[in-house]
N, C-alpha and C. Protein backbone atom coordinates (compact mmCIF):
# COMPACT_ATOMS: atom_id res chain seq x y z
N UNK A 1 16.26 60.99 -8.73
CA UNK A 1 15.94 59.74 -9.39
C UNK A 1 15.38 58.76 -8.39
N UNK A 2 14.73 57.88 -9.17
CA UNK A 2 14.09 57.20 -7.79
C UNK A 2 14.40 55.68 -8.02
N UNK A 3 14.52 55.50 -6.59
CA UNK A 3 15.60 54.44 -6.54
C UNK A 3 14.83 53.37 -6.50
N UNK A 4 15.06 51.82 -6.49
CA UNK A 4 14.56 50.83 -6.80
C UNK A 4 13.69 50.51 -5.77
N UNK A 5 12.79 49.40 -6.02
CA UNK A 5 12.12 49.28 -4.94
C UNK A 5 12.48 48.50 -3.92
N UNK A 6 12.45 49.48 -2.72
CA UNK A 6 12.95 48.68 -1.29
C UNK A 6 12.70 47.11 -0.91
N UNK A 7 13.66 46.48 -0.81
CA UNK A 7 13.94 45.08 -0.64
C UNK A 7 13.75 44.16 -2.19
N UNK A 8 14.02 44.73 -3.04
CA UNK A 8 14.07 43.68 -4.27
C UNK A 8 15.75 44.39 -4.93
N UNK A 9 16.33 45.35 -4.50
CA UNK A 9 17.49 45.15 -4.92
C UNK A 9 17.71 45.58 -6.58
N UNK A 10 17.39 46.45 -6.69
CA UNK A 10 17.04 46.57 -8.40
C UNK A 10 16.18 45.85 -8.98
N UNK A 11 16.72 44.70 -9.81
CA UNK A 11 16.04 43.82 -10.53
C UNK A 11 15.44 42.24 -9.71
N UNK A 12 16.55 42.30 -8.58
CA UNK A 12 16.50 41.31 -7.55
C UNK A 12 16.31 39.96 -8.58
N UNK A 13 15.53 39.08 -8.09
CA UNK A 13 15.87 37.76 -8.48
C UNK A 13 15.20 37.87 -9.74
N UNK A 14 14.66 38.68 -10.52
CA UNK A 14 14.05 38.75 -11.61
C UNK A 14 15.18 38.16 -12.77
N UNK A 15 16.28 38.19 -12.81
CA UNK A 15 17.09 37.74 -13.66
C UNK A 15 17.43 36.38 -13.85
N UNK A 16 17.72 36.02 -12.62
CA UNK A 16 17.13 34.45 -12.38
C UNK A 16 16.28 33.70 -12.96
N UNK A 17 14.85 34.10 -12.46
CA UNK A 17 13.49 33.95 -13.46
C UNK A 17 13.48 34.27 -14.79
N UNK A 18 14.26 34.97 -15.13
CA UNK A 18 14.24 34.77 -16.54
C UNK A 18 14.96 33.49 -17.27
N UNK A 19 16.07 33.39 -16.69
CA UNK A 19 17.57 32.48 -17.07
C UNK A 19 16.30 31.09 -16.59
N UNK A 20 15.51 30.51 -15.54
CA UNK A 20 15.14 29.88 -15.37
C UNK A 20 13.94 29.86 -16.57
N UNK A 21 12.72 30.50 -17.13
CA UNK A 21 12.05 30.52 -18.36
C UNK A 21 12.58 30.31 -19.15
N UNK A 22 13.50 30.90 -19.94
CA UNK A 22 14.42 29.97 -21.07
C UNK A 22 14.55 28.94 -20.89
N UNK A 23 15.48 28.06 -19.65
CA UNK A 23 15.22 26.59 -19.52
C UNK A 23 14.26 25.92 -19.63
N UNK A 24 12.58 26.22 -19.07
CA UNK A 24 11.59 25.75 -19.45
C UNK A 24 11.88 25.61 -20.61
N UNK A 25 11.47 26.91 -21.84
CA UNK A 25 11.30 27.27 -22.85
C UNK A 25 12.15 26.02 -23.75
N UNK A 26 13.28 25.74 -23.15
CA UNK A 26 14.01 25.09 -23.88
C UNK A 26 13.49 23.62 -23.77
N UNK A 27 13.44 23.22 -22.78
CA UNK A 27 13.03 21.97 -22.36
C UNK A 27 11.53 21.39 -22.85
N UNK A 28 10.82 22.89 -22.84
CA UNK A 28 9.59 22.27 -23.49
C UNK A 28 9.90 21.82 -24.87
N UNK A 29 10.86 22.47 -26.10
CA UNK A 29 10.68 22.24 -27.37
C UNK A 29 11.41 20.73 -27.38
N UNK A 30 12.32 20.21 -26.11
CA UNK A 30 12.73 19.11 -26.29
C UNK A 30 11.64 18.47 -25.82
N UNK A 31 11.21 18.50 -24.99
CA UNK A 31 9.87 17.73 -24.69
C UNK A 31 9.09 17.10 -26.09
N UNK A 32 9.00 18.14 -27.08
CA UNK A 32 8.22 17.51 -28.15
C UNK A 32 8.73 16.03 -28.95
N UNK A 33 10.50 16.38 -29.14
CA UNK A 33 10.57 15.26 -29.56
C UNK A 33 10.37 14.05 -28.59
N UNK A 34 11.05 14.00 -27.58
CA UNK A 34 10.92 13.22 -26.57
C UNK A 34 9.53 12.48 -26.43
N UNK A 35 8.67 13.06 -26.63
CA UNK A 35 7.42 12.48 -26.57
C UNK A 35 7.08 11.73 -28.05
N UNK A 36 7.80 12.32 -29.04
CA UNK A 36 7.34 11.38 -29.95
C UNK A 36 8.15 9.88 -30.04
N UNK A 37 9.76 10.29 -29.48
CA UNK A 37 10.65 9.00 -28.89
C UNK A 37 9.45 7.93 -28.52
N UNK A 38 8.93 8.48 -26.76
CA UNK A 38 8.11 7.45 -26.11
C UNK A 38 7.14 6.97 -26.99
N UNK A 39 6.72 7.50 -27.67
CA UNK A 39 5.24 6.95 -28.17
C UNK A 39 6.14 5.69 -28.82
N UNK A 40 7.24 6.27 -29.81
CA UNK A 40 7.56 4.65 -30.03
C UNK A 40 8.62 3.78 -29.80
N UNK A 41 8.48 4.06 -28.44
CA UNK A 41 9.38 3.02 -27.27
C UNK A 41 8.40 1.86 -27.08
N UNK A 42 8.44 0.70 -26.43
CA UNK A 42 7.83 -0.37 -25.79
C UNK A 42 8.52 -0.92 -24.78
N UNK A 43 6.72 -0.88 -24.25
CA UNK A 43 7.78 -1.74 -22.74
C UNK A 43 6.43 -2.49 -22.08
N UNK A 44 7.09 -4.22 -21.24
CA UNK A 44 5.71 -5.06 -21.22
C UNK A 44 6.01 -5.38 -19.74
N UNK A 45 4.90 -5.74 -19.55
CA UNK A 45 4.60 -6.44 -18.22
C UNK A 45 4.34 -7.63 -18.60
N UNK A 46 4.20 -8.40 -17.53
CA UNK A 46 3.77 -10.34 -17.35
C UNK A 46 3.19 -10.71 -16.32
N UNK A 47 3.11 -11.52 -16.12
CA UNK A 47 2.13 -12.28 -14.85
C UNK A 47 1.95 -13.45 -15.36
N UNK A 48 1.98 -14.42 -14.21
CA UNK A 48 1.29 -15.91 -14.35
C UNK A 48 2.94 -16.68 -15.17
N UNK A 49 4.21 -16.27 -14.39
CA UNK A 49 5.31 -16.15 -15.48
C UNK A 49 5.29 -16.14 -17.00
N UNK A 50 4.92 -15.62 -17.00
CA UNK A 50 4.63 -15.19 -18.57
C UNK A 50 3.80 -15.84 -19.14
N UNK A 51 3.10 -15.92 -18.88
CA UNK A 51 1.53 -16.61 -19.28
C UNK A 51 0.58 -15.27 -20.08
N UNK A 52 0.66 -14.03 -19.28
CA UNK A 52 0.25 -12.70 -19.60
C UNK A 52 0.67 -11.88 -20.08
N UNK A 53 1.32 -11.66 -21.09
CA UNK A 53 1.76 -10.29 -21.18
C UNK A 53 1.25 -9.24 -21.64
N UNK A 54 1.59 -8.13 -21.14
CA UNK A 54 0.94 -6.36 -21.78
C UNK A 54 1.86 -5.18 -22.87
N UNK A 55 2.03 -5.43 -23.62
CA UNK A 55 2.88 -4.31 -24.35
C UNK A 55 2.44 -2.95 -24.27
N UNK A 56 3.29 -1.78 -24.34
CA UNK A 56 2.44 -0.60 -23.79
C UNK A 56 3.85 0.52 -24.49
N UNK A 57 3.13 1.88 -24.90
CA UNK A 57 4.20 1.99 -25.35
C UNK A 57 4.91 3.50 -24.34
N UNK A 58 5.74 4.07 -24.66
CA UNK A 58 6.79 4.60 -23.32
C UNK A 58 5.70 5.92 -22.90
N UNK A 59 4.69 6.16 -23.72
CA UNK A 59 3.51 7.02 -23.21
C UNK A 59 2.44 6.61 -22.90
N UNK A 60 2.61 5.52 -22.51
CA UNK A 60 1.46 4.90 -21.54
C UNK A 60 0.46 4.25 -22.46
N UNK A 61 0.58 4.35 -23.77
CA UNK A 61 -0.80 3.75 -24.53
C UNK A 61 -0.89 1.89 -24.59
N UNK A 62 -1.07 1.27 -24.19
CA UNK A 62 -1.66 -0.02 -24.36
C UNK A 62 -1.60 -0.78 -25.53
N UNK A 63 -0.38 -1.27 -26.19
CA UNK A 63 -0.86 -1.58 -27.51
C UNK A 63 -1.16 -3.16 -27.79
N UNK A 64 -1.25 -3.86 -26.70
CA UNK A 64 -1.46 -5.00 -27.30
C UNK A 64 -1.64 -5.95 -25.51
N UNK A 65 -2.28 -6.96 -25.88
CA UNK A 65 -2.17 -8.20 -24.63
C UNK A 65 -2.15 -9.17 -25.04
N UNK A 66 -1.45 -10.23 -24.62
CA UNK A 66 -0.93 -11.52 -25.24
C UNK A 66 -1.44 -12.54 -24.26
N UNK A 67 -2.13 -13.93 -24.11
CA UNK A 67 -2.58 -14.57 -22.85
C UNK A 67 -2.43 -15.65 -23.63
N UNK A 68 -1.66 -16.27 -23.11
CA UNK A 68 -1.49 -18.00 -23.18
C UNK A 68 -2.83 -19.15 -23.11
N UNK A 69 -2.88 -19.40 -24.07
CA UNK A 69 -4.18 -20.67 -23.92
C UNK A 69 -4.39 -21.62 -22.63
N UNK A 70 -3.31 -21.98 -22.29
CA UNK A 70 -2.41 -22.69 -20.63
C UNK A 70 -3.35 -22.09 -19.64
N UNK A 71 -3.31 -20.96 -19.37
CA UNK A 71 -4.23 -20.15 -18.46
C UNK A 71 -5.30 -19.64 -18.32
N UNK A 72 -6.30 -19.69 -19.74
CA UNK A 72 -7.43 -19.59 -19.76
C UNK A 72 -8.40 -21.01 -19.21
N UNK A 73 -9.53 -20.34 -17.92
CA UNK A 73 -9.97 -21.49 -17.60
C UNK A 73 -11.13 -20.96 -17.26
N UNK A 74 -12.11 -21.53 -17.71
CA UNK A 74 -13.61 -20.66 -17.68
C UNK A 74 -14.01 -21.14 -16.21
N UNK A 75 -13.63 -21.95 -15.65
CA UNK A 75 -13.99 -21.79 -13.99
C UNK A 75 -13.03 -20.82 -13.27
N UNK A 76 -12.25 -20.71 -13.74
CA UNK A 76 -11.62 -19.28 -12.67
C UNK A 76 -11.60 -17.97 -13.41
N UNK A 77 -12.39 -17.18 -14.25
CA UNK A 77 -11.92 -16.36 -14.59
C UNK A 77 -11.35 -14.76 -13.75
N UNK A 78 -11.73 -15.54 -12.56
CA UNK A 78 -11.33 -14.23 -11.47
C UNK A 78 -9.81 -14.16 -11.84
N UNK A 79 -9.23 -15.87 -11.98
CA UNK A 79 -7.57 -15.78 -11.91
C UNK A 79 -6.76 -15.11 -13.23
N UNK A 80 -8.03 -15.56 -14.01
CA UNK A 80 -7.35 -14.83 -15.53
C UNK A 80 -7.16 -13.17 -15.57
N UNK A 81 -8.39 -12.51 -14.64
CA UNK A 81 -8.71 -11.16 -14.77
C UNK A 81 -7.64 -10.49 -14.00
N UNK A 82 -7.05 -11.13 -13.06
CA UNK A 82 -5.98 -10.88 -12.00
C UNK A 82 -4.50 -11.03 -12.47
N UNK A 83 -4.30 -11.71 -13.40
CA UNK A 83 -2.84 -12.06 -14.08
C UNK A 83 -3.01 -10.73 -14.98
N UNK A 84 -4.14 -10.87 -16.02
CA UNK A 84 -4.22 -9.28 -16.99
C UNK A 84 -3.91 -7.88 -15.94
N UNK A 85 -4.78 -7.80 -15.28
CA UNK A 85 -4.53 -6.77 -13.97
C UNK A 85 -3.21 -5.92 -13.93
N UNK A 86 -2.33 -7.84 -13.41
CA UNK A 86 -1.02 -7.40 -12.83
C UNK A 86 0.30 -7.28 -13.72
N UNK A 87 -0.46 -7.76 -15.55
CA UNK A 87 0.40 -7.25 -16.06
C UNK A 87 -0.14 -5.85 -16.51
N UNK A 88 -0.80 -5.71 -16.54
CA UNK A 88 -1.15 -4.19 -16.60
C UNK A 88 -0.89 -2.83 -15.95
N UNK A 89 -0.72 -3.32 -14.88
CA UNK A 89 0.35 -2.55 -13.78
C UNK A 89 1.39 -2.63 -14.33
N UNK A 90 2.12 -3.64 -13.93
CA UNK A 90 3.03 -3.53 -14.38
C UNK A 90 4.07 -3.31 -15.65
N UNK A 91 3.29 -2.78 -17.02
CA UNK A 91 3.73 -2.48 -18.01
C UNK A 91 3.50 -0.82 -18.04
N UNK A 92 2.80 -0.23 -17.46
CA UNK A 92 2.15 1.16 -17.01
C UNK A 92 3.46 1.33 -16.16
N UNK A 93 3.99 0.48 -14.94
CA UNK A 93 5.02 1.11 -13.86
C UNK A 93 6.11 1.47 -14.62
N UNK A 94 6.49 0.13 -15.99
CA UNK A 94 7.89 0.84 -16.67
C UNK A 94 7.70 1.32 -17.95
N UNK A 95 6.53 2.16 -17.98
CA UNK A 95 6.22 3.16 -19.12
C UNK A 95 6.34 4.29 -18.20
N UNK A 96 6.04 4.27 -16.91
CA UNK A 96 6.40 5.86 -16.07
C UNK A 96 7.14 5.66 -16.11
N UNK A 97 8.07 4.93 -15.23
CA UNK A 97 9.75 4.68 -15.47
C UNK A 97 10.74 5.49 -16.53
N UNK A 98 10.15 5.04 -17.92
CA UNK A 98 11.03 5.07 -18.73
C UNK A 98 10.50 6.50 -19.09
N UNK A 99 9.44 7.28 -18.72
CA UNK A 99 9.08 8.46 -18.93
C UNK A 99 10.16 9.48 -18.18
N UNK A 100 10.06 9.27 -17.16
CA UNK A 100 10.83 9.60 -16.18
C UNK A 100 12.37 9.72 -15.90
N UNK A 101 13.14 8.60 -16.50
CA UNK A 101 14.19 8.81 -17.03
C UNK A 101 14.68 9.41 -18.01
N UNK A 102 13.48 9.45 -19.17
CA UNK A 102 13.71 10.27 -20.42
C UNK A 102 13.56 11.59 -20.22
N UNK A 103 12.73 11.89 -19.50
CA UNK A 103 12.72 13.62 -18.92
C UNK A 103 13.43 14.04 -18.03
N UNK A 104 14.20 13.43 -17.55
CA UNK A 104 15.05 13.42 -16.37
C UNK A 104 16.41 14.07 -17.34
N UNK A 105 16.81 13.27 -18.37
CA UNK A 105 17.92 13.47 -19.20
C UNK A 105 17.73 14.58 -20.05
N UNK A 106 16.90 15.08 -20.03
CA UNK A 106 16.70 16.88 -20.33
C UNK A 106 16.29 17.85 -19.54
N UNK A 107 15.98 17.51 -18.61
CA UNK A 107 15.72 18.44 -17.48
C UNK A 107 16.94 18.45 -16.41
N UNK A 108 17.94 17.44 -16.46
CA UNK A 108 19.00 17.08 -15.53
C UNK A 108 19.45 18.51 -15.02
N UNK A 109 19.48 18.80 -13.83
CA UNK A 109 20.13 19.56 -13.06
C UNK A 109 19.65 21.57 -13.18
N UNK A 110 17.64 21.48 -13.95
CA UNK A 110 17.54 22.54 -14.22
C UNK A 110 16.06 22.45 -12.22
N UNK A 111 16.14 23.76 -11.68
CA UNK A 111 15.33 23.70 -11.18
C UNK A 111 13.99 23.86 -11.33
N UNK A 112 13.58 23.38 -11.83
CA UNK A 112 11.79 23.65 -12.88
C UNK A 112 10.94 23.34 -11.48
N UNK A 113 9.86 23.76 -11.15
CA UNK A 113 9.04 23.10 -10.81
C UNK A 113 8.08 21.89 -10.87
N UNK A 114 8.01 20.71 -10.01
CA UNK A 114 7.73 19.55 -10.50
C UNK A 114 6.19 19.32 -11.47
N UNK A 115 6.14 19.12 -12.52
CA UNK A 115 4.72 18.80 -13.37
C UNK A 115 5.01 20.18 -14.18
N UNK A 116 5.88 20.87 -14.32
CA UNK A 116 5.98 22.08 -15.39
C UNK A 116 6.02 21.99 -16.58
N UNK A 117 6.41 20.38 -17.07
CA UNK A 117 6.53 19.73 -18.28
C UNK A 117 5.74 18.65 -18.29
N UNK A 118 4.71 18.28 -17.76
CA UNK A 118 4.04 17.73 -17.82
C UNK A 118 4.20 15.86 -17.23
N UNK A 119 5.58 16.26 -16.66
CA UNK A 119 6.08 14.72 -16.06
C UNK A 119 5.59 14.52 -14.60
């Protein structure tokens, strides 16, 4: 009979890799809801203390900008374009954020490779 192949040990870590694909497997079908969660999560940025704000929703889509009359000033519009900017960043930083935590809480403690789910 012929014996396994030298240095993999029978099946060697192949069993592993499997037990690890199911976890994907699993994680992806949670992934689906999860993503429909984010889409309708919200989360905003500001600037100019709240003179600006950006609503955005937990998948990154943009749904709205809010700008105070106070801060519109047709001689600076560099300053206006720079408050939108920085709430724009910053409503994008805690839409990854909250991406990130939400995939975090289904992926917790599986070793996946990083971007395997698309986070």
């Amino acid at each position: 009979m012929a014996k396994g192949i030298p240095g993999f040990g029978g099946l060697g870590g192949l069993g592993d890799m499997g037990k690890m694909l199911k976890q994907a497997q699993k994680a992806a079908e949670q992934m689906k809801g999860i993503e429909e969660k984010l889409a309708n999560e919200r989360v905003e940025g500001s600037s100019g203390g709240g003179m600006v704000r950006v609503t955005a929703t937990g998948t990154g889509d943009v749904v709205s900008v809010q700008i105070s009359k106070d801060v519109v000033d047709p001689d600076d519009v560099e300053m206006l374009e720079d408050l939108v900017l920085s709430a724009l960043r910053e409503a994008l930083s805690h839409a990854a954020e909250l991406r990130q935590k939400t995939v975090s809480s289904i992926t917790g403690g599986m070793d996946l490779p990083k971007g395997l789910l698309g986070g």
